[in-house]
C-alpha atoms as a PDB file:
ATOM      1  CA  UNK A   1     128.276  77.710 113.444  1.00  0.00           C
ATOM      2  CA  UNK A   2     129.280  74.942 115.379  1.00  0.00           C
ATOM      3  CA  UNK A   3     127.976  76.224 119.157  1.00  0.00           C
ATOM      4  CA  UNK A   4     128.166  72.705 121.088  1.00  0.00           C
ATOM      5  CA  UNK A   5     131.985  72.179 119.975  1.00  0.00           C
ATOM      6  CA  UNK A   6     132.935  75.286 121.180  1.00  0.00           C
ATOM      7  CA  UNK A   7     133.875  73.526 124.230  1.00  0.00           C
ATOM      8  CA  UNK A   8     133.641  69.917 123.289  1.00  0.00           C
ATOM      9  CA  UNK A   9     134.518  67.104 126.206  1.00  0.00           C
ATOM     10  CA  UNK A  10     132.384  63.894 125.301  1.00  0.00           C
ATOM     11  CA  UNK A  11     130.025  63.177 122.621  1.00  0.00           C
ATOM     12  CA  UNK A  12     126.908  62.627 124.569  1.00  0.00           C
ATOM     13  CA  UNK A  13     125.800  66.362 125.690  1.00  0.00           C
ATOM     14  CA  UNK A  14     122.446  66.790 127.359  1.00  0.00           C
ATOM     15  CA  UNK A  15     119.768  64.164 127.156  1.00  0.00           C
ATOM     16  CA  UNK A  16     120.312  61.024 124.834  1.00  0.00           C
ATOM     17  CA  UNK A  17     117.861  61.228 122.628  1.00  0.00           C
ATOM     18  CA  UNK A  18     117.280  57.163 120.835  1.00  0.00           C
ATOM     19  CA  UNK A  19     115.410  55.868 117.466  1.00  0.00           C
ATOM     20  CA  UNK A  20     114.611  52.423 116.260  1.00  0.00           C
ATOM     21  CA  UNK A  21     111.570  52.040 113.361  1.00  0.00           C
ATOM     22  CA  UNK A  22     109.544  50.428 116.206  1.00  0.00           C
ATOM     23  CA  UNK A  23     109.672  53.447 119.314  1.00  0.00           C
ATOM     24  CA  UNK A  24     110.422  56.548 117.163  1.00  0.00           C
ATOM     25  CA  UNK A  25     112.137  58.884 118.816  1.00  0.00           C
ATOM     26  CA  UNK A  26     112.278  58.094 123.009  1.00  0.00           C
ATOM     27  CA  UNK A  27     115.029  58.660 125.309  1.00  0.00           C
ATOM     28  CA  UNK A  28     116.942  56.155 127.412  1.00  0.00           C
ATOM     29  CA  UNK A  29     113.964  55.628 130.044  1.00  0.00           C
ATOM     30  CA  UNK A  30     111.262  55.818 126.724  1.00  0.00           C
ATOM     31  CA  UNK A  31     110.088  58.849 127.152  1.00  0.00           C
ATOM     32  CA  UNK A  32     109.561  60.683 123.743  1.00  0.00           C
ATOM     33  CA  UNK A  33     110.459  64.227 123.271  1.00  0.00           C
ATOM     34  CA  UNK A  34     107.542  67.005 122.793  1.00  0.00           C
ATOM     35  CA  UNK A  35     106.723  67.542 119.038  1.00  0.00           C
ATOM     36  CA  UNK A  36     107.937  71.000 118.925  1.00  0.00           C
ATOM     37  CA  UNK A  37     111.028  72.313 116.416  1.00  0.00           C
ATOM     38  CA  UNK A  38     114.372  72.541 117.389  1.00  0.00           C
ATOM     39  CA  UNK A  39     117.616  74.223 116.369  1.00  0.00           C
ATOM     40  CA  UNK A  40     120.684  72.361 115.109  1.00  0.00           C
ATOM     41  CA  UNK A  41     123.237  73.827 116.907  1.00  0.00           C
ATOM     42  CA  UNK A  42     126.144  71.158 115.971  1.00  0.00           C
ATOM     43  CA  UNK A  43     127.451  67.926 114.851  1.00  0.00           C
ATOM     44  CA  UNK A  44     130.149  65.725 115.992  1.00  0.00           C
ATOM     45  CA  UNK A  45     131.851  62.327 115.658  1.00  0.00           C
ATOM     46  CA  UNK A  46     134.180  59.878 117.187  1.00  0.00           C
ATOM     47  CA  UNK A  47     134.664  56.044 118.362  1.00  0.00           C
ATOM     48  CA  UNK A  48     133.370  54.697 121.602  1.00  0.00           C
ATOM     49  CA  UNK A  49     133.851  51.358 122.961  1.00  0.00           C
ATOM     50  CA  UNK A  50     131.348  49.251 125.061  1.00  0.00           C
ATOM     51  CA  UNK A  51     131.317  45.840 126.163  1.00  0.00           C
ATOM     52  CA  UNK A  52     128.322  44.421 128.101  1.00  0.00           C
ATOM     53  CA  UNK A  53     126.237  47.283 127.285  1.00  0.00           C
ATOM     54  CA  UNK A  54     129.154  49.215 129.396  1.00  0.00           C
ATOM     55  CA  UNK A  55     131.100  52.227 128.364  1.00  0.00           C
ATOM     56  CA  UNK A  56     134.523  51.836 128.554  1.00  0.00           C
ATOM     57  CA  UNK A  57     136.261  54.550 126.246  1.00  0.00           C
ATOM     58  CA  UNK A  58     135.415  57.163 123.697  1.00  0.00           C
ATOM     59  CA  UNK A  59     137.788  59.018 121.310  1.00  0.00           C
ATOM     60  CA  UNK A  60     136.713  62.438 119.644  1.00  0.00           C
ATOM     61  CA  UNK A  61     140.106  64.403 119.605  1.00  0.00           C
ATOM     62  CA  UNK A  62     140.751  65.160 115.247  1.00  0.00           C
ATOM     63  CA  UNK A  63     142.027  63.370 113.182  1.00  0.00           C
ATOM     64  CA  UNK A  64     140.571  60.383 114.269  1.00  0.00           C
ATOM     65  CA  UNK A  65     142.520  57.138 114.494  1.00  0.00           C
ATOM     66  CA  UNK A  66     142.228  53.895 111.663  1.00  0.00           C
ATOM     67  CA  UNK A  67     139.628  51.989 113.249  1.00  0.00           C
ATOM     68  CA  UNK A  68     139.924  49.071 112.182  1.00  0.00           C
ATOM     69  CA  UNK A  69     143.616  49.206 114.099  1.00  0.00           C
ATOM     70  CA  UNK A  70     141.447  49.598 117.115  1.00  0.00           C
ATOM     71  CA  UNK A  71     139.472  46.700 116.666  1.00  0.00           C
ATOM     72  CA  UNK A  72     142.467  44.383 115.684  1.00  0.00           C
ATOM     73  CA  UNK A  73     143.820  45.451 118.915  1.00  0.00           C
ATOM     74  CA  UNK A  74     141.051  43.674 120.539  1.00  0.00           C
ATOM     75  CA  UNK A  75     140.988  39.607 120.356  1.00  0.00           C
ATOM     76  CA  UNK A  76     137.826  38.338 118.397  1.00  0.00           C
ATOM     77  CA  UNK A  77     136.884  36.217 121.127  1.00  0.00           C
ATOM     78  CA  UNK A  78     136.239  39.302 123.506  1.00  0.00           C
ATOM     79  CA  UNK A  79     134.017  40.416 120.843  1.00  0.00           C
ATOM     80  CA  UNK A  80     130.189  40.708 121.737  1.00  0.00           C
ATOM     81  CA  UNK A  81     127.420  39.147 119.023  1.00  0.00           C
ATOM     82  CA  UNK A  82     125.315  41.649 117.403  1.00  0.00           C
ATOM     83  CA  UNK A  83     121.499  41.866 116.046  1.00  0.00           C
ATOM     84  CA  UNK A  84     122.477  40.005 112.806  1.00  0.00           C
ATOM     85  CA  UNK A  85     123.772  37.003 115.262  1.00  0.00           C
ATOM     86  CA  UNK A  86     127.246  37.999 114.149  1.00  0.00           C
ATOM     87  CA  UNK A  87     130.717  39.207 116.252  1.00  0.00           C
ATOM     88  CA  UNK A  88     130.140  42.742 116.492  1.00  0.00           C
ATOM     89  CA  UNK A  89     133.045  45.321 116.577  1.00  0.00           C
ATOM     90  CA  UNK A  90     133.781  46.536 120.031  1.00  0.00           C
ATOM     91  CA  UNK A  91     134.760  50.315 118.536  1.00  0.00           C
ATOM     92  CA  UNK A  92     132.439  51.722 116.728  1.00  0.00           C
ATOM     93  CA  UNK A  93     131.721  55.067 114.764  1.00  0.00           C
ATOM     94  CA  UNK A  94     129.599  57.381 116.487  1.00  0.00           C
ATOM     95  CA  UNK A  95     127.314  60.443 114.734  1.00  0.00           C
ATOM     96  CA  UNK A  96     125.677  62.996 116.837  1.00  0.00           C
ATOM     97  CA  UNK A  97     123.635  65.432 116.007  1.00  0.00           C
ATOM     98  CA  UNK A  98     122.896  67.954 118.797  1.00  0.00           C
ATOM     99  CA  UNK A  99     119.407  69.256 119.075  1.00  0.00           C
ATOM    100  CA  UNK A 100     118.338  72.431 121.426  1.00  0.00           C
ATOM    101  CA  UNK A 101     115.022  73.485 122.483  1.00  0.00           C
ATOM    102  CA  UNK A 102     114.138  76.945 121.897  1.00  0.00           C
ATOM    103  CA  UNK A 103     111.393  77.190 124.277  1.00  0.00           C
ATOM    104  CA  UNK A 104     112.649  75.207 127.080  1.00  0.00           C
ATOM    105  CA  UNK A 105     116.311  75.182 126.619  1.00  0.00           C
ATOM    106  CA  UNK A 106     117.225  71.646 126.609  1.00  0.00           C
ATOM    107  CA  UNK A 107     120.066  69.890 124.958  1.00  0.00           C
ATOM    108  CA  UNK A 108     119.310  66.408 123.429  1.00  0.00           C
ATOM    109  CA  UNK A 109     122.199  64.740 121.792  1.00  0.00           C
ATOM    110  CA  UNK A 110     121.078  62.295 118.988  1.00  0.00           C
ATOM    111  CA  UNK A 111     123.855  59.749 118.614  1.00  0.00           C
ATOM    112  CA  UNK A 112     124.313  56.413 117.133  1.00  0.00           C
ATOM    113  CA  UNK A 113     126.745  54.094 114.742  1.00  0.00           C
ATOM    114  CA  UNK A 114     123.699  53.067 112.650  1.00  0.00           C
ATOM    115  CA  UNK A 115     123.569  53.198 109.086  1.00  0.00           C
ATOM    116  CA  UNK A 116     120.443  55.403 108.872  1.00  0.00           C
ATOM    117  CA  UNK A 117     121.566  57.861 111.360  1.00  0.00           C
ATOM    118  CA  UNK A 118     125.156  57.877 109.408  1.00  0.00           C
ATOM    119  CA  UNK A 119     123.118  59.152 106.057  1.00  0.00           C
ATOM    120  CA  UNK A 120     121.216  61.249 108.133  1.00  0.00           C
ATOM    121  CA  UNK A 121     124.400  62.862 109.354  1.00  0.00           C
ATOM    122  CA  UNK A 122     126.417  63.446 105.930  1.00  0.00           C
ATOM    123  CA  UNK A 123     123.247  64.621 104.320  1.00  0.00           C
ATOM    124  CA  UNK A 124     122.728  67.514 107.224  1.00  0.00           C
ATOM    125  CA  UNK A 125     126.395  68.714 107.370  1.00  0.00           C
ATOM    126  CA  UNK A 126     126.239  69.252 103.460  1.00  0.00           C
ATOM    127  CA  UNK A 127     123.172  71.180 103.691  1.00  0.00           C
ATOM    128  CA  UNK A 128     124.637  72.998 106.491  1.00  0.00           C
ATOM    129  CA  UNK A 129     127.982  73.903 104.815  1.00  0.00           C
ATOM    130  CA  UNK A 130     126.643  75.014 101.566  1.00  0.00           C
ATOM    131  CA  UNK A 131     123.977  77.586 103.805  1.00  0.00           C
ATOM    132  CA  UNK A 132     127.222  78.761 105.476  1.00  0.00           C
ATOM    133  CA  UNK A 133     128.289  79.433 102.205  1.00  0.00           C
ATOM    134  CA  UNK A 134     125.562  81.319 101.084  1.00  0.00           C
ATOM    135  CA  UNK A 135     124.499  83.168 104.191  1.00  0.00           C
ATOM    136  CA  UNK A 136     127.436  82.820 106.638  1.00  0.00           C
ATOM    137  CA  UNK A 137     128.649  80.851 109.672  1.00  0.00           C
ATOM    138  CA  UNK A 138     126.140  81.875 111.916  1.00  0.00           C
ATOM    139  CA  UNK A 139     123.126  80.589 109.980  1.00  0.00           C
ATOM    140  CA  UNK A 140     121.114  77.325 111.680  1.00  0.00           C
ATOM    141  CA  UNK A 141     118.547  75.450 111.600  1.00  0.00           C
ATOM    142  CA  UNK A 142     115.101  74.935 112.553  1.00  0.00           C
ATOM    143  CA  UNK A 143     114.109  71.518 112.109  1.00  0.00           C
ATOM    144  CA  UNK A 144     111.391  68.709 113.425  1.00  0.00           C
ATOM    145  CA  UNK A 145     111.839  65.200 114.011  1.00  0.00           C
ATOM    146  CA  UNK A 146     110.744  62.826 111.150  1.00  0.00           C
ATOM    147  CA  UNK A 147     111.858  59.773 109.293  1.00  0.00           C
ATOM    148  CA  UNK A 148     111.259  58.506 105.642  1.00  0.00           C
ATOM    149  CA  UNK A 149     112.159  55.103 104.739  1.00  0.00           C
ATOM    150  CA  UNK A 150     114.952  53.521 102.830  1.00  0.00           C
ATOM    151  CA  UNK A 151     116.372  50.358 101.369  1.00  0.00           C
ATOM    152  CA  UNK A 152     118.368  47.973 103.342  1.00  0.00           C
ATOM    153  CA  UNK A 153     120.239  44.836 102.396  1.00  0.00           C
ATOM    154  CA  UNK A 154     119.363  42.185 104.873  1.00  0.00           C
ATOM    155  CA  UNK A 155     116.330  43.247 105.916  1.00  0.00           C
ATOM    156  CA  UNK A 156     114.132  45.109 102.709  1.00  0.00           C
ATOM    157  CA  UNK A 157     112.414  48.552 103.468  1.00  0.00           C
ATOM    158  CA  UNK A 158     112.968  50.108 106.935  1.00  0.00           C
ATOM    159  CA  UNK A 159     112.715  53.345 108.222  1.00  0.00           C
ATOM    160  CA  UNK A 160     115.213  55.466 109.513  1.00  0.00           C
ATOM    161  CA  UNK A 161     115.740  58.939 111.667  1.00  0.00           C
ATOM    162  CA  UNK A 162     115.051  62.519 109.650  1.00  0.00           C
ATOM    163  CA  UNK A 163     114.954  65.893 110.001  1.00  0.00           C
ATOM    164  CA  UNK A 164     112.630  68.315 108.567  1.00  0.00           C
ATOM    165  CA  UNK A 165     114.308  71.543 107.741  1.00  0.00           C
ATOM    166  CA  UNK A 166     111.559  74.307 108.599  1.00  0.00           C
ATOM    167  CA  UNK A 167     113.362  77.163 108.018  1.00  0.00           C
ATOM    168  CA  UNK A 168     117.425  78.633 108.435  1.00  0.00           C
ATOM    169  CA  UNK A 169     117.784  81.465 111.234  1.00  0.00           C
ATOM    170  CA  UNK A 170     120.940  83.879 111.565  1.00  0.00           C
ATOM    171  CA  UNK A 171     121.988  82.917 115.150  1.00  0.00           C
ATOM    172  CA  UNK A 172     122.123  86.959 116.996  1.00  0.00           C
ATOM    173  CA  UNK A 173     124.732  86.472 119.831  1.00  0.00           C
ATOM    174  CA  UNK A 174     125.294  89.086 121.965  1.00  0.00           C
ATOM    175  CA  UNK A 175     122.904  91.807 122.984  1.00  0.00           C
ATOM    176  CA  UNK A 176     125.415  94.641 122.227  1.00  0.00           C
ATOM    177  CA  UNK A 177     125.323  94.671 119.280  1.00  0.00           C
ATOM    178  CA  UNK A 178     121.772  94.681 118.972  1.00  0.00           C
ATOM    179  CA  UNK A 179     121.782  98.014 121.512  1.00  0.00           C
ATOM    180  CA  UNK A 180     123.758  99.417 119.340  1.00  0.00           C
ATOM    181  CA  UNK A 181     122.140  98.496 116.251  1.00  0.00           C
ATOM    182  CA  UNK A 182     119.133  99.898 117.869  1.00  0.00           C
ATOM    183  CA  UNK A 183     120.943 103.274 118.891  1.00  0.00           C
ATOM    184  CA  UNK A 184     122.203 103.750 115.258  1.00  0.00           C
ATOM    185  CA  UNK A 185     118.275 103.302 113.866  1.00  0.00           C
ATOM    186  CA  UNK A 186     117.131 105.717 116.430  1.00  0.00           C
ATOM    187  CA  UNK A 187     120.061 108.383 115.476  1.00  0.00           C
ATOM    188  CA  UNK A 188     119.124 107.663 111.675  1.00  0.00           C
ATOM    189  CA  UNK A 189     115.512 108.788 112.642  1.00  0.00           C
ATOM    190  CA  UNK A 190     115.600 111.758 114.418  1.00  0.00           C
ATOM    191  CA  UNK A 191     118.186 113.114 111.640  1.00  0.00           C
ATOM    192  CA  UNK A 192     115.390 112.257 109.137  1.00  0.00           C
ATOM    193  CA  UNK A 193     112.818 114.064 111.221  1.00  0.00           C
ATOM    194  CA  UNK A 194     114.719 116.931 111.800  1.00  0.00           C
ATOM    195  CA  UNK A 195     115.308 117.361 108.406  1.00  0.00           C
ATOM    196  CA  UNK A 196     111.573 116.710 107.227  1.00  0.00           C
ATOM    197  CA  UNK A 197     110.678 119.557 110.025  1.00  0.00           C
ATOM    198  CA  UNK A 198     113.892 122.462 108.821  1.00  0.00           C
ATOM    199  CA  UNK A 199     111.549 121.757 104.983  1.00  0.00           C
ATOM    200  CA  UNK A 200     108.481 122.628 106.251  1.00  0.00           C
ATOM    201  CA  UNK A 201     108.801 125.503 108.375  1.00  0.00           C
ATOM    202  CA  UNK A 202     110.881 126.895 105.712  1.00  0.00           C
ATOM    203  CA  UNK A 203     108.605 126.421 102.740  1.00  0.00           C
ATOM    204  CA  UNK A 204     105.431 127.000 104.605  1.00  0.00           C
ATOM    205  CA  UNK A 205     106.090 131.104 105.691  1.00  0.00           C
ATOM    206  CA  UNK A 206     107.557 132.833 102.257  1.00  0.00           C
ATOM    207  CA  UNK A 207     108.016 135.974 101.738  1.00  0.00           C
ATOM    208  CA  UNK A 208     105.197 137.276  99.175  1.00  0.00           C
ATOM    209  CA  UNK A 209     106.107 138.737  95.894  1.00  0.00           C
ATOM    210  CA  UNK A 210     105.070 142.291  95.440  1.00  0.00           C
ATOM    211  CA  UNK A 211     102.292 142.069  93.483  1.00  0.00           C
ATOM    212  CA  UNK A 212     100.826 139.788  96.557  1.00  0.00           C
ATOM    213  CA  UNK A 213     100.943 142.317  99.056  1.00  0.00           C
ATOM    214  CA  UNK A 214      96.986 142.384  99.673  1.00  0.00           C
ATOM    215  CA  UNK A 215      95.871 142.471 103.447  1.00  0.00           C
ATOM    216  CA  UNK A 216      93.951 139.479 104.368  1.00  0.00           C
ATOM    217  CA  UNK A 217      90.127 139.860 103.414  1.00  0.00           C
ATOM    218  CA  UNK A 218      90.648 142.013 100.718  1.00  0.00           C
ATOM    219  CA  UNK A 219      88.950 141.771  97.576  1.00  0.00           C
ATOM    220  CA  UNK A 220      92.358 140.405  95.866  1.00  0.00           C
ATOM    221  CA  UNK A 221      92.494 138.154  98.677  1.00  0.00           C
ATOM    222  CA  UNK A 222      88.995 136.620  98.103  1.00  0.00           C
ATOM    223  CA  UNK A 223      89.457 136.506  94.685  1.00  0.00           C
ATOM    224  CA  UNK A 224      93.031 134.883  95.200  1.00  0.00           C
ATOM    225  CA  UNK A 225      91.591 132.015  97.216  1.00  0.00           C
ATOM    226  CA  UNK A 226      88.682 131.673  94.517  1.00  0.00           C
ATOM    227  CA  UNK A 227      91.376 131.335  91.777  1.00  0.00           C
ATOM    228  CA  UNK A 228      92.789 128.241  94.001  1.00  0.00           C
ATOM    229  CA  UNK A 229      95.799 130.792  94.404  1.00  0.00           C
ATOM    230  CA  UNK A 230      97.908 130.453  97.980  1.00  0.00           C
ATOM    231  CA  UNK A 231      95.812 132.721 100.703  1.00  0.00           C
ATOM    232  CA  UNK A 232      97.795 135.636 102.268  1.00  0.00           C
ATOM    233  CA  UNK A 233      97.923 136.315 106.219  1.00  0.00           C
ATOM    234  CA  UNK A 234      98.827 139.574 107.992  1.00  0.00           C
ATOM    235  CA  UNK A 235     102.105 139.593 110.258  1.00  0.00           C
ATOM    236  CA  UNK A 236     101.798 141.516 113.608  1.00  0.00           C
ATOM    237  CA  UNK A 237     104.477 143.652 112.373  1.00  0.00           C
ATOM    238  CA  UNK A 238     102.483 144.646 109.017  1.00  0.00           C
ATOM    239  CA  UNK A 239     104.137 142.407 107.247  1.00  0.00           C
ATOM    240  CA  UNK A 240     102.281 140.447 104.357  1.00  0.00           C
ATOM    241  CA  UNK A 241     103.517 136.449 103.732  1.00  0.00           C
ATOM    242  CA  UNK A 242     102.063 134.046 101.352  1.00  0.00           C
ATOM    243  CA  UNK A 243     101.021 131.077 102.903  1.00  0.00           C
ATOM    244  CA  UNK A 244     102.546 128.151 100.397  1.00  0.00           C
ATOM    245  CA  UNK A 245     101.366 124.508  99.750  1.00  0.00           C
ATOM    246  CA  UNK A 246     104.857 122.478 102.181  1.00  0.00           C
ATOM    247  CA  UNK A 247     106.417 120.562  99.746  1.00  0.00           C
ATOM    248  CA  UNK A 248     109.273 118.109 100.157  1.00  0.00           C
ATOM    249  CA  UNK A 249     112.223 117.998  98.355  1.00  0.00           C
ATOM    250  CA  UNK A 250     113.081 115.059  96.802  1.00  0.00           C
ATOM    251  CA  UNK A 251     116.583 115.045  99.438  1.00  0.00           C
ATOM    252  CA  UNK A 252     114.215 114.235 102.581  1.00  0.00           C
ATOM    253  CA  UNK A 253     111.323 112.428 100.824  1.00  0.00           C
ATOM    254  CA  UNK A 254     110.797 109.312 101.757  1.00  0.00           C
ATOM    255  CA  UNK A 255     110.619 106.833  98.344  1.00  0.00           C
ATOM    256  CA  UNK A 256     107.092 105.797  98.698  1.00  0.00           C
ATOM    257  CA  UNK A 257     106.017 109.057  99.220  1.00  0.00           C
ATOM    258  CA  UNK A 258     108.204 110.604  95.906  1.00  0.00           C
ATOM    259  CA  UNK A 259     107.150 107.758  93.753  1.00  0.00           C
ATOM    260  CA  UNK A 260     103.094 108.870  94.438  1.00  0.00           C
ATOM    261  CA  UNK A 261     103.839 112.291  94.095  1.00  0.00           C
ATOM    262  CA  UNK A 262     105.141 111.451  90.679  1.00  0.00           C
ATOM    263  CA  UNK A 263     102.255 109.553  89.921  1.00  0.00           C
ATOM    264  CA  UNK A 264      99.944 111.945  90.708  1.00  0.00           C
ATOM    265  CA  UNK A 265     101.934 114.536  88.506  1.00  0.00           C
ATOM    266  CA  UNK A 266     101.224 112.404  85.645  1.00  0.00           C
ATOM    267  CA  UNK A 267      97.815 111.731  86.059  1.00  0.00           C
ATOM    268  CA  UNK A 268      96.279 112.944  83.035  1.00  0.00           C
ATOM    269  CA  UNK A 269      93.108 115.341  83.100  1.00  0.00           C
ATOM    270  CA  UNK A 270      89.853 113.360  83.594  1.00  0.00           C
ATOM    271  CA  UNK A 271      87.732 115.798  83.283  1.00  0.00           C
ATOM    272  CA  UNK A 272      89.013 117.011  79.850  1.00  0.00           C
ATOM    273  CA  UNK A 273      89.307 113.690  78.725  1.00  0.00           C
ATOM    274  CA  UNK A 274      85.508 113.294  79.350  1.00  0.00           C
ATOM    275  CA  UNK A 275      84.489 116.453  77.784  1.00  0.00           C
ATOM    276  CA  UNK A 276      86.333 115.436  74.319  1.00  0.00           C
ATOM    277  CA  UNK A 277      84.884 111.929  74.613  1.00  0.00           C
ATOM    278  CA  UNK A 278      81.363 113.335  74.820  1.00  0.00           C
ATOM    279  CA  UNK A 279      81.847 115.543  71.819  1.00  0.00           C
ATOM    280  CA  UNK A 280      82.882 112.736  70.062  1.00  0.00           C
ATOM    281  CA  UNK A 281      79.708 110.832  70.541  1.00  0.00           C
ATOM    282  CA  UNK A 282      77.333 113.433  70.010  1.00  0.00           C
ATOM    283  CA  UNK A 283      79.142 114.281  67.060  1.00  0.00           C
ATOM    284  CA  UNK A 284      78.404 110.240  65.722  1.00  0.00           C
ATOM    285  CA  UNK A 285      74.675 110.886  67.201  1.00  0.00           C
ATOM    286  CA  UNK A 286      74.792 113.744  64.595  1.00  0.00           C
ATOM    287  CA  UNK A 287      75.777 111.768  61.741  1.00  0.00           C
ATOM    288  CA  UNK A 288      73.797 109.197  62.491  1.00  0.00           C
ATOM    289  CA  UNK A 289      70.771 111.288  62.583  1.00  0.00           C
ATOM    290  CA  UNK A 290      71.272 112.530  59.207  1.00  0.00           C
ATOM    291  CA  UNK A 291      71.602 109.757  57.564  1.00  0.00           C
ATOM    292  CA  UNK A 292      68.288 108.179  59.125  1.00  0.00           C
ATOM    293  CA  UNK A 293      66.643 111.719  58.825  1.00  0.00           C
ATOM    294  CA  UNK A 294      67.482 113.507  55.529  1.00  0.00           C
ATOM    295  CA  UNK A 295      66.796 116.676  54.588  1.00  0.00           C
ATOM    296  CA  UNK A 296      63.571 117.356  52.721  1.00  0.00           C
ATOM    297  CA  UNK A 297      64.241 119.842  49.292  1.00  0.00           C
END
């Protein structure tokens, strides 16, 4: 998800954001940016043209001209020198990598023609096209300003410009959808309650059997709630219910909830269990006894 090319004009969007291995990270009056994360929101690249640290032209429009036709265009002698004392190309390839603050909403634009910013900006577009790939075009990412060092020709180790992935975030674009997300969830849930409440009140007021018809109170009553059996209650018509245990059908339980109820139908029984095991040991205590104590003929 390319946001910034949307509605692409020039390459430099926002504030230009600057590295060299000396400064860091600064922009063009050396102010460095606040160490917070930012989103990627887009890459770019095209030629731009300067002489006497002047801007004269840029070119982003695709497919991008032969360069090097560009700079034969130019006489050699208009050419300016560079850092390595040599002619320096007055067209150069730009990368930009476009940088967005979450919190305050700024756009910084990191753009150069350097080598280590070039690596920088193949490495991040593969990344980025193989997450598309795996979670869609809308995915992007939350990164923080770094470096790491690599291996020049002329001039041995140097550092270069990096950014530390943190973490990729599905961009959510319009708020729409996410009322109407919402709206669906909140449908979903009342159908669910509804349902959970229609199971209750049918299941908790049965009609009793007829050997239950005992008036509340009643010896069979007592005895019935002794037994752990289901206590009965008195209608004001006369009418005798059993008052049953609610239990939820599997239809309108929620998983959790099934899965434990299973679980607690196979629980075995403890106190069983317990009883056996202590027969079993005073059974050995028996034994044992005998053998140490013998009877006396």
């Amino acid at each position: 998800m390319n946001i910034i090319n949307a509605h692409k004009q020039r390459l430099l969007r926002g504030t230009l954001l600057k590295w060299d291995d000396k400064n860091g990270y600064h922009d063009r009056d050396g102010v460095k940016p606040a160490l917070r994360p930012y989103y990627v929101i887009g890459l770019a690249q095209g030629y731009q043209h300067w002489k006497g640290q002047t801007f004269v032209k840029e070119i982003i429009d695709e497919p991008l001209p032969d360069l090097d036709e560009l700079n034969a265009a130019i006489p050699r002698s208009e050419w300016e020198l560079g850092l390595d004392g040599q002619p320096r190309k007055p067209w150069q390839h730009m990368y930009a990598i476009y940088l967005f603050s979450p919190d305050r909403g700024e756009f910084f634009t990191l753009i150069n023609s350097t080598t280590g910013l070039r690596m920088l900006w193949e490495n991040f577009q593969e990344r980025w096209e193989v997450m598309k790939a795996l979670r869609g075009a809308d995915v992007l990412a939350l990164v923080e300003l770094s470096s790491r060092p690599f291996k020049t020709r002329k001039w041995g180790m140097k550092l270069r410009p990096d950014l530390n992935v943190l973490d990729w975030h599905i961009a959510e674009g319009r708020a729409s959808d996410a009322s109407s997300d919402a709206t669906e969830r909140t449908t979903s849930a009342t159908e669910y309650t509804a349902s959970v409440t229609a199971s209750v009140t049918a299941s908790v007021a049965t009609a009793a059997r007829p050997s239950d018809v005992l008036a509340t109170g009643q010896a069979g009553d007592t005895e019935r709630r002794a037994e752990g059996r289901n206590p009965l209650v008195v209608d004001a018509d006369g009418g005798v219910r059993v008052i049953r245990t609610p239990r939820f059908s599997n239809s309108v339980m929620h998983p959790h909830a099934r899965a434990l109820h299973r679980r607690r139908e196979r629980q075995p029984d403890f106190a069983a269990s317990s009883r056996r095991l202590g027969l079993c040991r005073l059974s050995r205590y028996a034994r044992l006894v005998r053998l140490l104590y013998p009877r006396r003929g």
